[in-house]
N, C-alpha and C. Protein backbone atom coordinates (compact mmCIF):
# COMPACT_ATOMS: atom_id res chain seq x y z
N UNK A 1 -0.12 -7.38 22.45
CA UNK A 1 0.22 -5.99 22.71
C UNK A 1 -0.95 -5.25 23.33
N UNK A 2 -1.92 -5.17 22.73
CA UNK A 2 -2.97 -4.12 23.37
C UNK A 2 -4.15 -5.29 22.89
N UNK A 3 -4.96 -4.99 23.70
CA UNK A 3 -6.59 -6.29 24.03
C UNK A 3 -7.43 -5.66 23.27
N UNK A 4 -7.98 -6.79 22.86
CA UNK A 4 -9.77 -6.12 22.39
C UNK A 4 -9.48 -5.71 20.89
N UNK A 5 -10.92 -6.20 20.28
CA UNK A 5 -11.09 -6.51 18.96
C UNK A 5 -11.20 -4.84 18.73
N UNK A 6 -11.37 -4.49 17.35
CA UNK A 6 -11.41 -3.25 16.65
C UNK A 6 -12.57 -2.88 15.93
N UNK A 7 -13.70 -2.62 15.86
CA UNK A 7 -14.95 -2.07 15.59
C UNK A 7 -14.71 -0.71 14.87
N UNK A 8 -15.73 -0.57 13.65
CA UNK A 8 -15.56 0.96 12.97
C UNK A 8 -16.04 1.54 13.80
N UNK A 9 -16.83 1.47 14.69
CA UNK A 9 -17.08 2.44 16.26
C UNK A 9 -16.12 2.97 16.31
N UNK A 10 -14.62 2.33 16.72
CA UNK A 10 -13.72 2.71 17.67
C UNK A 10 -12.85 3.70 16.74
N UNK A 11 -12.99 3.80 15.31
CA UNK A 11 -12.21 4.50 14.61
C UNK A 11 -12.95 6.39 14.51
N UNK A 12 -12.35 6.77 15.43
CA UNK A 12 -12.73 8.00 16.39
C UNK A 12 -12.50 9.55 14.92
N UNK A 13 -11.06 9.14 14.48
CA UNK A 13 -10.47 10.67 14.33
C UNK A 13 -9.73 10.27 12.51
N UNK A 14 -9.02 11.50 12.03
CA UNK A 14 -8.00 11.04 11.05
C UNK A 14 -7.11 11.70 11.31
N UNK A 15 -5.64 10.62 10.74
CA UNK A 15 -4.40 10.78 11.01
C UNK A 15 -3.52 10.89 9.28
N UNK A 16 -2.90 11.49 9.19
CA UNK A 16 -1.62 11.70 7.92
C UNK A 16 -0.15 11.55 8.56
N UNK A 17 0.30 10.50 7.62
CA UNK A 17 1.64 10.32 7.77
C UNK A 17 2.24 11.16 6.59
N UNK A 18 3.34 11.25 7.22
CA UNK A 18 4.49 12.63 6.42
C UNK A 18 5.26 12.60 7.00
N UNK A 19 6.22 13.45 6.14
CA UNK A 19 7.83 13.82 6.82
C UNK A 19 7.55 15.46 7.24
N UNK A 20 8.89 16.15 7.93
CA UNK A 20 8.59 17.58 8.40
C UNK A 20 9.86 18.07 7.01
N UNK A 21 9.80 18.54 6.01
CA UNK A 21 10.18 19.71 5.55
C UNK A 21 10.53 21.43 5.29
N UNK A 22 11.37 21.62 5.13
CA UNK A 22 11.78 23.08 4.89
C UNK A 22 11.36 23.52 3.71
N UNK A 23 9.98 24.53 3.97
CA UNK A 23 9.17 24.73 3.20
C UNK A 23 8.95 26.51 2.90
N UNK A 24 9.23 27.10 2.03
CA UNK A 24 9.34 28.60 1.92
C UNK A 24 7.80 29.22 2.65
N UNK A 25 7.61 30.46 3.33
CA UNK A 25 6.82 30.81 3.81
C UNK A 25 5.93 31.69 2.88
N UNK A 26 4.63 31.45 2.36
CA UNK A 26 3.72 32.44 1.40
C UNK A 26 4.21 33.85 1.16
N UNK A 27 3.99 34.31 2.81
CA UNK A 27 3.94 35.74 2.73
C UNK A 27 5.44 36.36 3.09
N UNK A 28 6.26 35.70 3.41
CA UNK A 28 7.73 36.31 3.87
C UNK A 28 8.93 35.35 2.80
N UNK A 29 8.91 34.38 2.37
CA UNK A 29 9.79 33.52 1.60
C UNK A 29 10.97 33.09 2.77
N UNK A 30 10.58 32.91 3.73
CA UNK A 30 11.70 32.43 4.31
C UNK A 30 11.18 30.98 4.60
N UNK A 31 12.20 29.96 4.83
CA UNK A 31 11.92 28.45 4.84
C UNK A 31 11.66 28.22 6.53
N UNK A 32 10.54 27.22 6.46
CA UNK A 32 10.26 27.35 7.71
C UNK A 32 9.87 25.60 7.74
N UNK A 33 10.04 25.37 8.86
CA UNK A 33 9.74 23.41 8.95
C UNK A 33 8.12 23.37 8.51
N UNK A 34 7.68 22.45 7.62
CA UNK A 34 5.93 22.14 7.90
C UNK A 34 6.00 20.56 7.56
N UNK A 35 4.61 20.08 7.89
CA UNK A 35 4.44 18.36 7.67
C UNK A 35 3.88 18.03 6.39
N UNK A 36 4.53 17.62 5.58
CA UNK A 36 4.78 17.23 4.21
C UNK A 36 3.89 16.20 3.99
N UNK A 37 2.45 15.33 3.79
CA UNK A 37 2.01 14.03 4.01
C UNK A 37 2.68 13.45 3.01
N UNK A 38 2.59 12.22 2.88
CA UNK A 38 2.89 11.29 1.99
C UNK A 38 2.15 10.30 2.32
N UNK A 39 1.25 10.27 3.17
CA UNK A 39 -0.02 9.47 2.41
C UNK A 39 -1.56 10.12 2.19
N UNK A 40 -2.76 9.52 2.00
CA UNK A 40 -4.04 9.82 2.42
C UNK A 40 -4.29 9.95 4.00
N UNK A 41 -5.42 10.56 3.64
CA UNK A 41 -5.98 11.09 5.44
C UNK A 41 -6.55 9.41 5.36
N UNK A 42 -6.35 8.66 6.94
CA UNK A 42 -7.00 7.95 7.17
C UNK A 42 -7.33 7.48 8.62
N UNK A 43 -8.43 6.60 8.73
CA UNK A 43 -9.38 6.75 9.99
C UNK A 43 -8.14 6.06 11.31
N UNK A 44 -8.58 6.66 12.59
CA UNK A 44 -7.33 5.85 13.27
C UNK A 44 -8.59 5.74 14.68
N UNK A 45 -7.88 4.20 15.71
CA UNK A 45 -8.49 4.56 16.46
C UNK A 45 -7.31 3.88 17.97
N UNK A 46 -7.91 4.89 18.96
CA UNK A 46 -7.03 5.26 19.85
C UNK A 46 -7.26 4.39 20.73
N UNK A 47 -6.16 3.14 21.32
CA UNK A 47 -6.04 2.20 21.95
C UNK A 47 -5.25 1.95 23.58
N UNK A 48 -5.93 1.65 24.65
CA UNK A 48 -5.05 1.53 25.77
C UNK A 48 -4.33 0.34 26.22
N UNK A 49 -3.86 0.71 27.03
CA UNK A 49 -2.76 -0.03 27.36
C UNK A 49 -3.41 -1.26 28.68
N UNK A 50 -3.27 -2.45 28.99
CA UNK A 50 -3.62 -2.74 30.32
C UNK A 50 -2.95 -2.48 31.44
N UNK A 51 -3.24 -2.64 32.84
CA UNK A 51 -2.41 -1.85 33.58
C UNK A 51 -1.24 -2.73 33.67
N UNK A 52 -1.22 -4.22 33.23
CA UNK A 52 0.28 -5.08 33.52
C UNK A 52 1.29 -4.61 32.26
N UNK A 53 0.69 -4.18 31.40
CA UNK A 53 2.04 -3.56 30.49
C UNK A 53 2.11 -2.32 30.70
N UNK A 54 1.45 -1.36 30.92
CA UNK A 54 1.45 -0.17 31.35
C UNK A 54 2.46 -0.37 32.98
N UNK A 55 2.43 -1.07 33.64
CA UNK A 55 3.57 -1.02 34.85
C UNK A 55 4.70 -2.24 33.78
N UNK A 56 4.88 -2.72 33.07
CA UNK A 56 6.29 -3.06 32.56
C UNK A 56 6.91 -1.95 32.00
N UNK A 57 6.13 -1.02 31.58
CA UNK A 57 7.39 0.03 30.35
C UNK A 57 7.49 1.11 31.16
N UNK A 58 7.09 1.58 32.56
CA UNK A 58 7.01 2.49 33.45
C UNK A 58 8.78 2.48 33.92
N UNK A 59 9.32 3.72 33.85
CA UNK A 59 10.41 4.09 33.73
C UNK A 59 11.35 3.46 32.41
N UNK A 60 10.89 3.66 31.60
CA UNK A 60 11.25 3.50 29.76
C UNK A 60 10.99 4.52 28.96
N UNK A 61 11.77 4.50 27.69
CA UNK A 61 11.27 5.33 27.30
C UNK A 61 9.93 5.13 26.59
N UNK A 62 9.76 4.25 26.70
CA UNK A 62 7.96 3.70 26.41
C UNK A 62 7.12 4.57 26.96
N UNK A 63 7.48 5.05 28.53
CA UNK A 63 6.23 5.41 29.28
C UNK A 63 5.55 6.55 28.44
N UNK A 64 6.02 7.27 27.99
CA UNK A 64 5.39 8.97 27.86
C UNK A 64 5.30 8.68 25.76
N UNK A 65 4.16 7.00 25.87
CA UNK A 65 4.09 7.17 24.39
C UNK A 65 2.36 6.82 24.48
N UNK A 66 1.76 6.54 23.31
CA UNK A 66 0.42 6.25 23.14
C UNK A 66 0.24 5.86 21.81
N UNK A 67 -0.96 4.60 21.61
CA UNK A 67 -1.05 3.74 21.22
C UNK A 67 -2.53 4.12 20.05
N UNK A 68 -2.06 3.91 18.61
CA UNK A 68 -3.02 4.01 17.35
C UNK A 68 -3.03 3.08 16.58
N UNK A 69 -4.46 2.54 16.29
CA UNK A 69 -4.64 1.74 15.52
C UNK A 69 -4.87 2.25 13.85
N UNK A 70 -4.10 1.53 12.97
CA UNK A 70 -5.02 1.82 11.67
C UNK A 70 -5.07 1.41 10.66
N UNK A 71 -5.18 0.96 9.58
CA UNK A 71 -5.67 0.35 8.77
C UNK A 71 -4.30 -0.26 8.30
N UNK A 72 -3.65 -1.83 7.66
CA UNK A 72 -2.88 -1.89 7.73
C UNK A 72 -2.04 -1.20 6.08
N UNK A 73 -0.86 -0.94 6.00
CA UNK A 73 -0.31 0.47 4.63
C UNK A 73 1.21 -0.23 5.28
N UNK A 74 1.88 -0.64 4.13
CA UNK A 74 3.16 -1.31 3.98
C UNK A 74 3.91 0.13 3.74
N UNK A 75 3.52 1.12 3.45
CA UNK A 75 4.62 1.87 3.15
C UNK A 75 4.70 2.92 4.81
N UNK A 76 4.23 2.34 5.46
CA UNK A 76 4.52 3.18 6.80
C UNK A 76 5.90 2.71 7.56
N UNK A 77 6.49 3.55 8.47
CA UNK A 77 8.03 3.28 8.41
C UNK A 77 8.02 4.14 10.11
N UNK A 78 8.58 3.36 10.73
CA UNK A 78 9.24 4.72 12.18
C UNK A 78 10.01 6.20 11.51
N UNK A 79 10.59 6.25 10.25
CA UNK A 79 11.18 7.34 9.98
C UNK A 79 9.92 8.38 9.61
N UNK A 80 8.74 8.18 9.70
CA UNK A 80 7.59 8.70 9.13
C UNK A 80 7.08 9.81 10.37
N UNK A 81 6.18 10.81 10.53
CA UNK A 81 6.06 11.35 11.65
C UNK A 81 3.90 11.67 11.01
N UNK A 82 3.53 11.44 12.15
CA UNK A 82 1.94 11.26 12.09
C UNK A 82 1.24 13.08 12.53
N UNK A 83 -0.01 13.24 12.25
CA UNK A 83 -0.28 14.34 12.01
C UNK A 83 -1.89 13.90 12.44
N UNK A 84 -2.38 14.55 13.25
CA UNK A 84 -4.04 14.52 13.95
C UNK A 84 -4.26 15.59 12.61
N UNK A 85 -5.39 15.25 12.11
CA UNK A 85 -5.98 15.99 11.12
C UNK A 85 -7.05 17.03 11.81
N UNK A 86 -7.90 16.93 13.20
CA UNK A 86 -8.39 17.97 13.70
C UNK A 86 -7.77 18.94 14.47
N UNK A 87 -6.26 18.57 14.88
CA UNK A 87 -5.76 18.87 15.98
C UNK A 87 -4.98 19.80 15.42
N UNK A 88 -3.74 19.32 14.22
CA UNK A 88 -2.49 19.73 13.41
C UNK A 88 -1.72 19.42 14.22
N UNK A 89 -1.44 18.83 14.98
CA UNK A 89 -0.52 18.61 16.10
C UNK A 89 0.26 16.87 15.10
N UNK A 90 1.58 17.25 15.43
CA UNK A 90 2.28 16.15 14.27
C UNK A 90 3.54 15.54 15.98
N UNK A 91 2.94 13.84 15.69
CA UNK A 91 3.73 13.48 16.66
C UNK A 91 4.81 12.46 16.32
N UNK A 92 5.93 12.23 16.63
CA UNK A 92 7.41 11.22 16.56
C UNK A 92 6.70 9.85 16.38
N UNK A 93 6.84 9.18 15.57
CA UNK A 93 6.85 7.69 15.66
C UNK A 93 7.35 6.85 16.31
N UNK A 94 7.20 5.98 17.20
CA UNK A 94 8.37 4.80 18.18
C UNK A 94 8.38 3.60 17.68
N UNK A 95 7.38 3.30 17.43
CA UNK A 95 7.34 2.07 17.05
C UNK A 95 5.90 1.69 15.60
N UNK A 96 6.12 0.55 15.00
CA UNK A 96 5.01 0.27 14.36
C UNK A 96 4.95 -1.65 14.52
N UNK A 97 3.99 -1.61 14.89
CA UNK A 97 3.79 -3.51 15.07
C UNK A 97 2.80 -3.68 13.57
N UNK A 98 3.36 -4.17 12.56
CA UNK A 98 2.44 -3.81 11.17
C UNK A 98 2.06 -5.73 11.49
N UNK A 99 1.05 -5.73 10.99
CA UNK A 99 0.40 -7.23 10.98
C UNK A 99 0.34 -7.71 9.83
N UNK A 100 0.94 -8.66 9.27
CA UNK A 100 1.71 -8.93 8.27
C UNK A 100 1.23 -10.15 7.43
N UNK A 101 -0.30 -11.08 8.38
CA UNK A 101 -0.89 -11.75 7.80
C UNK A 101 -1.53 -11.60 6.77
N UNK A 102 -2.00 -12.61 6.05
CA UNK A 102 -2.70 -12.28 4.44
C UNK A 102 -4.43 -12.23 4.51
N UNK A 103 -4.65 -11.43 5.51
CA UNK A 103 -6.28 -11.16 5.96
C UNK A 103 -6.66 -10.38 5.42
N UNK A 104 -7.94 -9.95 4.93
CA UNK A 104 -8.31 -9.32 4.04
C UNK A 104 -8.44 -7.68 5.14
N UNK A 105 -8.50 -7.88 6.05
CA UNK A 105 -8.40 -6.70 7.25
C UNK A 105 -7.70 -6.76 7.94
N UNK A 106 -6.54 -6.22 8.29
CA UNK A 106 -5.56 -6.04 8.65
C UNK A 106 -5.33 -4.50 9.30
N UNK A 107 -4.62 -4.41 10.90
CA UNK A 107 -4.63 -3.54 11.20
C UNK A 107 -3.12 -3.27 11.66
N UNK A 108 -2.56 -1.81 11.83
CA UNK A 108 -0.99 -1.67 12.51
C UNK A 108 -1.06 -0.77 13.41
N UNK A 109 -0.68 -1.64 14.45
CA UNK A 109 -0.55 -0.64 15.96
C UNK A 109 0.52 0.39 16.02
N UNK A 110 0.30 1.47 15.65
CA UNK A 110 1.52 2.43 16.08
C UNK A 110 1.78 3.24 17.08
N UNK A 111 3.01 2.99 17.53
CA UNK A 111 3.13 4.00 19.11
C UNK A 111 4.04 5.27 18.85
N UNK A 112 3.35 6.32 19.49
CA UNK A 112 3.48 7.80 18.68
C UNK A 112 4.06 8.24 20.41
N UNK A 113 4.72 9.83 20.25
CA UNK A 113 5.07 10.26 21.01
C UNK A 113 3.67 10.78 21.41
N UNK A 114 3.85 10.78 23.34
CA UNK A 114 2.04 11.69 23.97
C UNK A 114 2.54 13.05 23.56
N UNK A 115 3.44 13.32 23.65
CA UNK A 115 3.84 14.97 23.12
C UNK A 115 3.56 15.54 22.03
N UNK A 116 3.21 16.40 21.58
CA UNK A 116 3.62 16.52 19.98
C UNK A 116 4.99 17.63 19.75
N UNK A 117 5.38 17.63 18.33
CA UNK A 117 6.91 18.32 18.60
C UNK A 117 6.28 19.62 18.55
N UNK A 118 7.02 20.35 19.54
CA UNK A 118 6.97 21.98 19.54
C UNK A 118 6.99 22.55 18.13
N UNK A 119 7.62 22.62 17.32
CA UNK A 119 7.14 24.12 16.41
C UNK A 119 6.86 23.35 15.83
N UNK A 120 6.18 22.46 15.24
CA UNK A 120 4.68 22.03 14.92
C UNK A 120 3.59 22.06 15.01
N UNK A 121 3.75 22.56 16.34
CA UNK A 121 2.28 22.39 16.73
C UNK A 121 1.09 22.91 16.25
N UNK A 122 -0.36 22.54 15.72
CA UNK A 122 -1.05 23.64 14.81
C UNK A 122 -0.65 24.01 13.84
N UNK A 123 0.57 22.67 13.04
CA UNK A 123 0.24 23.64 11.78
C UNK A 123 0.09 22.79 10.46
């Protein structure tokens, strides 16, 4: 899928997986969507594509996605939606390639929407 070994160098940022819930607002009580985590903050690092798979998924809905590495967590799921912890920006899940060998380090490539969803954003 994506080249090249994984170094704690390369683990750049942190990411939270969660669902988006209808969540009452502090100061007004009205329910408003926010990102719920359901796991720990953890380190992720941001992986490219080469240009021969990058021209296979070109006109897919692959094209307009991007590629995270991170530590490997059995309870991660495509129904799950990811969250940049500096950013707040919470993006769609597409895919997860979880690595399933019995290595004591183990990593899962997940491909996230490049977008993040609108009224999410920042929060």
């Amino acid at each position: 899928m994506v080249s090249g070994k994984l170094k704690p160098s390369n683990f750049v940022g942190k990411v939270e997986f969660g669902t988006v819930k209808s969540v009452p607002n502090k100061n007004t009580g009205q329910k408003v969507p926010s990102f719920v985590p359901s796991t720990s903050q953890m380190r992720y690092a941001p992986r490219s594509r080469s240009i021969t798979q990058s021209d296979s998924i070109f006109g897919t809905s692959m094209q307009d996605t991007k590629i995270i590495a991170v530590r490997h967590n059995e309870s991660l799921t495509d129904q799950l939606k990811v969250r940049f912890v500096k950013t707040g920006k919470v993006h769609n899940i597409k895919y997860i390639s979880s690595d399933e060998s019995n290595t004591p380090i183990a990593f899962d490539y997940v491909t996230i929407d490049k977008e993040p969803l609108g009224a999410l954003d920042g929060t």
